[in-house]
C-alpha atoms as a PDB file:
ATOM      1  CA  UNK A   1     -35.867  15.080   6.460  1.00  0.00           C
ATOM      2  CA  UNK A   2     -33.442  14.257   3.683  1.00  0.00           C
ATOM      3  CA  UNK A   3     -33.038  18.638   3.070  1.00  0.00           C
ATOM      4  CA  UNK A   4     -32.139  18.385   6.923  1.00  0.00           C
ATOM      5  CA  UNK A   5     -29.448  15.428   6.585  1.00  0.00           C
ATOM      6  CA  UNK A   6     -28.089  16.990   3.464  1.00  0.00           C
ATOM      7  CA  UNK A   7     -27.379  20.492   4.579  1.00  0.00           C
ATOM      8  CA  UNK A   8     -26.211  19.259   7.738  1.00  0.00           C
ATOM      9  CA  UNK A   9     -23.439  16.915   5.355  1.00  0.00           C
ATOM     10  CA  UNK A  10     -22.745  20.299   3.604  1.00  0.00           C
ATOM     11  CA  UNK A  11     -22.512  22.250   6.631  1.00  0.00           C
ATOM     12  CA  UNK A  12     -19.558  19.844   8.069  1.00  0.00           C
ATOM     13  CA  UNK A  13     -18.099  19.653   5.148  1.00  0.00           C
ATOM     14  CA  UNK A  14     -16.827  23.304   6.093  1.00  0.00           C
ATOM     15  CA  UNK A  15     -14.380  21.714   8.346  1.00  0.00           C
ATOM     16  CA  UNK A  16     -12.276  21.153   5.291  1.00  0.00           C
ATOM     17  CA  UNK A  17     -12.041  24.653   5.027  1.00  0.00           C
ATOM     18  CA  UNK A  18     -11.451  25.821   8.430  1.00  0.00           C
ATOM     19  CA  UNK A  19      -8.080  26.648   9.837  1.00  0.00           C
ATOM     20  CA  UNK A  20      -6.586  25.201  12.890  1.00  0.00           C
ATOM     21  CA  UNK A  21      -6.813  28.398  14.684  1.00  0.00           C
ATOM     22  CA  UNK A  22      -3.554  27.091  16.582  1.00  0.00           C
ATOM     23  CA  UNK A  23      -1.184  26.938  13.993  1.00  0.00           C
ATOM     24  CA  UNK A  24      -2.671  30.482  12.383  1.00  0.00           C
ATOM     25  CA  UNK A  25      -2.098  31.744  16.222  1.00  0.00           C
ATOM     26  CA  UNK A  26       1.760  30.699  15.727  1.00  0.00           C
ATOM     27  CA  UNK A  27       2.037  32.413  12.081  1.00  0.00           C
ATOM     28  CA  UNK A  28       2.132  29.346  10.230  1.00  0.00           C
ATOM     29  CA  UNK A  29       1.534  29.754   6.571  1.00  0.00           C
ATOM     30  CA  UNK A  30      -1.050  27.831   4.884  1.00  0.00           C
ATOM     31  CA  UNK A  31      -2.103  26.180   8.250  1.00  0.00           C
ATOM     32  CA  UNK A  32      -3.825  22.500   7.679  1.00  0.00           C
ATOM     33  CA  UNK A  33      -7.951  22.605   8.287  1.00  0.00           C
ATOM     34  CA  UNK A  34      -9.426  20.712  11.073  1.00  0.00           C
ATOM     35  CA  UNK A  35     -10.731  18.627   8.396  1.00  0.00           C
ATOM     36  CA  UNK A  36      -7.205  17.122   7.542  1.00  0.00           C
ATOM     37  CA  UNK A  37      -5.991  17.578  11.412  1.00  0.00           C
ATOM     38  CA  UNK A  38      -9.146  14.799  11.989  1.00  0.00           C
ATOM     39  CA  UNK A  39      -7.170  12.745   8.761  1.00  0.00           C
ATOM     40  CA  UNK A  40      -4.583  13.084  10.527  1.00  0.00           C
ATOM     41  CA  UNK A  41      -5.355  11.501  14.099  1.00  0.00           C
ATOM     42  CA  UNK A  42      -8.072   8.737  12.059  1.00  0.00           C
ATOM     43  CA  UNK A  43      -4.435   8.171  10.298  1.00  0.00           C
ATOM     44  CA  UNK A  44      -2.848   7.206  13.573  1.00  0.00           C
ATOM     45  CA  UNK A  45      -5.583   5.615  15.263  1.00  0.00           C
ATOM     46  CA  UNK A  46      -5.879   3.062  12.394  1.00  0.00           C
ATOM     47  CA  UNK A  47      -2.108   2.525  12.239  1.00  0.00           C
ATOM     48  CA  UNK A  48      -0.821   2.757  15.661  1.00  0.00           C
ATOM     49  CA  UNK A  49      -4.220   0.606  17.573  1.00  0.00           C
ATOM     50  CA  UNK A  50      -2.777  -1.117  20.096  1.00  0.00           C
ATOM     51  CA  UNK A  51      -4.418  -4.152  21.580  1.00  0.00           C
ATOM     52  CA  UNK A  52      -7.115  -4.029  23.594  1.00  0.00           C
ATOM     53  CA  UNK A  53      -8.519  -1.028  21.380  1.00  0.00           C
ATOM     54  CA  UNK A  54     -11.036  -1.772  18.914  1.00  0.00           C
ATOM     55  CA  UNK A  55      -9.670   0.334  15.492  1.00  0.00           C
ATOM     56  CA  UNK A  56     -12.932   0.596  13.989  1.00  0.00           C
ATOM     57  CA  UNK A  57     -14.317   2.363  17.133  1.00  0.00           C
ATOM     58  CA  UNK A  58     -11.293   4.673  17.329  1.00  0.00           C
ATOM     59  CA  UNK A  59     -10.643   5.161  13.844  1.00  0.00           C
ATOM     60  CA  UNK A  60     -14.801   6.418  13.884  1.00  0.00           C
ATOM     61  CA  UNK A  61     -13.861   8.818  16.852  1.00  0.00           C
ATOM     62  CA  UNK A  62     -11.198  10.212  15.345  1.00  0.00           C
ATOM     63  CA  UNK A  63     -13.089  10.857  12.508  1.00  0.00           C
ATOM     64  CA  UNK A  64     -15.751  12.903  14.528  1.00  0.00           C
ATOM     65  CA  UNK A  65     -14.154  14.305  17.243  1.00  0.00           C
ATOM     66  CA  UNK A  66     -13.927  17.672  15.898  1.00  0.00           C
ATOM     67  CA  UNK A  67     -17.150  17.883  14.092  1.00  0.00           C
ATOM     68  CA  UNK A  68     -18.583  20.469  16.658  1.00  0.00           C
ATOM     69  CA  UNK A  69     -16.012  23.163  15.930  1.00  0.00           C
ATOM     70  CA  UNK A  70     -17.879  23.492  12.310  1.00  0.00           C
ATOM     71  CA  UNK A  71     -20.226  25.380  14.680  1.00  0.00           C
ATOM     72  CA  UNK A  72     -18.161  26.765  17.526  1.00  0.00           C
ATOM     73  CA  UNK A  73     -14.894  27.019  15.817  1.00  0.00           C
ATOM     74  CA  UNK A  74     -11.409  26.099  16.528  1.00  0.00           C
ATOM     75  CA  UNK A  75     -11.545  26.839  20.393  1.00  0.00           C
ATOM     76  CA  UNK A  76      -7.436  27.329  21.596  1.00  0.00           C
ATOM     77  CA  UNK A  77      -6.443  28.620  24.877  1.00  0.00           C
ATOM     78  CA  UNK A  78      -5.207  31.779  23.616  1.00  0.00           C
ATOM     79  CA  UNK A  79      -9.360  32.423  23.668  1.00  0.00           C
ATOM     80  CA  UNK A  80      -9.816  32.272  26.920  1.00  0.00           C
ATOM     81  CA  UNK A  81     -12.672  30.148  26.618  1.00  0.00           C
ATOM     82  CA  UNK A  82     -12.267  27.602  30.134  1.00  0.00           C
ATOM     83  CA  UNK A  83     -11.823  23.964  28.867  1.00  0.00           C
ATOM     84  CA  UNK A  84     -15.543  23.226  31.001  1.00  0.00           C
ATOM     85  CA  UNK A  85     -17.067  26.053  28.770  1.00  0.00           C
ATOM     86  CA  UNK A  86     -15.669  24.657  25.933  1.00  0.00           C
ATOM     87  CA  UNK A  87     -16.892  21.044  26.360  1.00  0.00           C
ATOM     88  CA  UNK A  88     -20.503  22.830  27.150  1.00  0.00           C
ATOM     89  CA  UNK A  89     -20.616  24.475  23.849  1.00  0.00           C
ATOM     90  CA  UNK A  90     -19.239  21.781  21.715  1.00  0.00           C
ATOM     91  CA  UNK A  91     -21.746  18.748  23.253  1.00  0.00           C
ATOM     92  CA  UNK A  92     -24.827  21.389  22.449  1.00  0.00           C
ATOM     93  CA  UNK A  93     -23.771  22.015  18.928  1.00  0.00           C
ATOM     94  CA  UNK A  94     -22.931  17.832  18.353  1.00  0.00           C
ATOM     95  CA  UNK A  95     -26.083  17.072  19.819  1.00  0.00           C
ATOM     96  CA  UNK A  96     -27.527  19.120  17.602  1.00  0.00           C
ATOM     97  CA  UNK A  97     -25.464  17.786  14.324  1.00  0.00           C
ATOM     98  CA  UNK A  98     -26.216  14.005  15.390  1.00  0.00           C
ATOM     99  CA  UNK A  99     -30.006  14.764  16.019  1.00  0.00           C
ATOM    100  CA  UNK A 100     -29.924  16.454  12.224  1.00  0.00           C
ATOM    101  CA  UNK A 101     -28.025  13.704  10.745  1.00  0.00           C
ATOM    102  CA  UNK A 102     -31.389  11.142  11.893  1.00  0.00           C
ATOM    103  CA  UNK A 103     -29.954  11.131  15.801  1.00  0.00           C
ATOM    104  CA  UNK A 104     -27.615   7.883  16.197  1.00  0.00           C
ATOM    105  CA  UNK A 105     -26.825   8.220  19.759  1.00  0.00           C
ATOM    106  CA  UNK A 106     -24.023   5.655  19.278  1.00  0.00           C
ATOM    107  CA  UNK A 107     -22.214   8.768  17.394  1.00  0.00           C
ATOM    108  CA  UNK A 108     -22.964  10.943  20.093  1.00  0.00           C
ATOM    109  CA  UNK A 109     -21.647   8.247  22.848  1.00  0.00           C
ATOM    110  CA  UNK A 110     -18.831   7.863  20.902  1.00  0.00           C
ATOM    111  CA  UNK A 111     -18.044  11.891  21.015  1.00  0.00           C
ATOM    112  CA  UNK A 112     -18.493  11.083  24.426  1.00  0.00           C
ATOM    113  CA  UNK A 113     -16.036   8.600  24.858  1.00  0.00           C
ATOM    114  CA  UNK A 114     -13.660  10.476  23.591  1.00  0.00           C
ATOM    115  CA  UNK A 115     -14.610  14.193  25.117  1.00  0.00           C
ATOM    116  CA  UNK A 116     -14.580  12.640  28.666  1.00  0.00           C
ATOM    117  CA  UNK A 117     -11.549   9.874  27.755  1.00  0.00           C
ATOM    118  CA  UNK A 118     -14.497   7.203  29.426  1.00  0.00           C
ATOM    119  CA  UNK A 119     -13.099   4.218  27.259  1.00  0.00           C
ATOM    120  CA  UNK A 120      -9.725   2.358  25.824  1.00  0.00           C
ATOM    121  CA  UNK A 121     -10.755   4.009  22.429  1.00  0.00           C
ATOM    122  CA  UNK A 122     -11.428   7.532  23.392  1.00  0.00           C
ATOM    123  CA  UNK A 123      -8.255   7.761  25.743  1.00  0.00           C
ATOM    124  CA  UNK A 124      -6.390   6.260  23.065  1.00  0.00           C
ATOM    125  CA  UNK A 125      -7.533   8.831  20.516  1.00  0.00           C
ATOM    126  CA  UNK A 126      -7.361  11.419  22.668  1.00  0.00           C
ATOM    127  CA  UNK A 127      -3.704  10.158  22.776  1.00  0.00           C
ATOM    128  CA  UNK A 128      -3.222  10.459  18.722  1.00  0.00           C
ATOM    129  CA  UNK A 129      -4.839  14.158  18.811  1.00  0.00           C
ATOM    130  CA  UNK A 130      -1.884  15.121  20.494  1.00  0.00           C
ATOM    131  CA  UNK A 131       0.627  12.920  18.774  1.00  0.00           C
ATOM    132  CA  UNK A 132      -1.442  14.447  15.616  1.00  0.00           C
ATOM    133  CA  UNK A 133       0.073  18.280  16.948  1.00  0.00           C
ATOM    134  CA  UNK A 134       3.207  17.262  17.853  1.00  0.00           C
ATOM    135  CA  UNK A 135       4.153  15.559  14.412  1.00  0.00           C
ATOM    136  CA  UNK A 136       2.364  18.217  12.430  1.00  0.00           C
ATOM    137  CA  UNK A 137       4.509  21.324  14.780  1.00  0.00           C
ATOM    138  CA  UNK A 138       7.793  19.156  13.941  1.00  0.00           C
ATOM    139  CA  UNK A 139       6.472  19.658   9.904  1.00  0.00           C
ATOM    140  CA  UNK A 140       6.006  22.985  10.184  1.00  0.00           C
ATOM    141  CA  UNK A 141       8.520  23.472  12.296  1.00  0.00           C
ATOM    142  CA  UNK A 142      11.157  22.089   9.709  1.00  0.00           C
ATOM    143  CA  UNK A 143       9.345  23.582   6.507  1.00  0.00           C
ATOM    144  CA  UNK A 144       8.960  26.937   8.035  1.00  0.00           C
ATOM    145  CA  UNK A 145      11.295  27.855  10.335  1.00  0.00           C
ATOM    146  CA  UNK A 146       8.973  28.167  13.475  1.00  0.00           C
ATOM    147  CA  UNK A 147       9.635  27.197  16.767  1.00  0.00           C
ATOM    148  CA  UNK A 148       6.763  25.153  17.515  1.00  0.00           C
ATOM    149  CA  UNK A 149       7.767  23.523  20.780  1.00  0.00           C
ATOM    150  CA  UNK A 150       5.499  24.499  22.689  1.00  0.00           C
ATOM    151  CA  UNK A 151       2.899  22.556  21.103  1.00  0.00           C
ATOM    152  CA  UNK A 152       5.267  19.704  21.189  1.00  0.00           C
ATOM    153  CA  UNK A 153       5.751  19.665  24.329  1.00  0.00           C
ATOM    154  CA  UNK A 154       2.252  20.311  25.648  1.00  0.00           C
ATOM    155  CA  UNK A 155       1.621  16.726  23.529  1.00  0.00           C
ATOM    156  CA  UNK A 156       4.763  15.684  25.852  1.00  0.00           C
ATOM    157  CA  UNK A 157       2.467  16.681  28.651  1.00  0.00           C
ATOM    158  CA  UNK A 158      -0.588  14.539  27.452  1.00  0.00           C
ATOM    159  CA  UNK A 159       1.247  11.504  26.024  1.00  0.00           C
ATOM    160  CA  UNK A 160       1.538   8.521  28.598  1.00  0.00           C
ATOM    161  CA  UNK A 161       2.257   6.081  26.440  1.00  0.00           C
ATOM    162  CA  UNK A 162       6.268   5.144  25.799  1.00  0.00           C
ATOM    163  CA  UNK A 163       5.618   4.994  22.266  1.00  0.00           C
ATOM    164  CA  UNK A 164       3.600   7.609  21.114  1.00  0.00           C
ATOM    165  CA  UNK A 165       5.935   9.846  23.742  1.00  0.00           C
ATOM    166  CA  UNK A 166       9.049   8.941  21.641  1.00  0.00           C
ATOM    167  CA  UNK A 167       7.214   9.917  18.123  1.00  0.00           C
ATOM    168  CA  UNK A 168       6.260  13.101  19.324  1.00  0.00           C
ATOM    169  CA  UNK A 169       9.190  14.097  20.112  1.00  0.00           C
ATOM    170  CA  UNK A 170      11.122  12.945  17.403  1.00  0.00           C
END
């Protein structure tokens, strides 16, 4: 059992490796990993928790929220993979992690929460993945000359809070 947990730690430890496939689709150079994208929206969820949001339970969904793509990879629209198809493979694969990791179905509810936006936490770190893309396309954006707006404003798109609407956009 422990040669199961441990290679399953390993395994997801790839994430720090792997390549938004986003920002590599838009030419940016030395693109952050999904790994520090998931820093990045545990980051906001911890600072920005409004109340009525328990931070502990969002700050844990933003930490796993993109633990699946260590299996399927970086889905993006430009693969043509439908967003139902998606969601399909990515809940068989983190099924699959959780059960390896000793099967905590509170981490897999939690995935949950957030895939289908079913509580205040999981909407509201749904909300910081995008306010994630749209501050790190404004970096990139201003570091490497790219015109990133498009990922800016599809966060625009998402974003129905006031405030995280006015830090995504700058």
């Amino acid at each position: 059992m422990s040669g199961k947990i441990r290679n399953t730690l390993l395994e997801c430890l790839a994430l720090k490796d792997l390549p938004r496939a986003g920002w590599v689709n838009a030419g940016v150079e030395n693109p952050e990993s999904v790994a520090a994208h998931s820093w990045g929206v545990a980051w906001l969820a911890a600072v920005l928790c409004p109340e009525g949001v328990d931070r502990g339970v969002a700050t844990t969904i933003a930490v796993i929220h993109d633990v699946a793509e260590v299996r399927v990879g970086d889905i993006t629209p430009a693969d043509g993979i439908d967003s139902e198809e998606k969601s399909r493979m990515e809940h068989e694969e983190i099924v699959k992690i959780f059960d390896a990791l000793g099967g905590d179905e509170s981490l897999l509810e939690l995935w949950l929460d957030y895939e289908g936006e079913r509580t205040p936490e999981g909407r509201f770190v749904k909300a910081c993945d995008k306010l994630d893309m749209a501050l790190q396309a404004s970096v990139y954006s201003e570091n490497q000359g790219l015109d990133l707006s498009e990922f800016i404003n599809s966060a625009l798109d998402r974003l129905d809070d006031d405030v995280l609407r006015r830090l995504a956009s700058g």
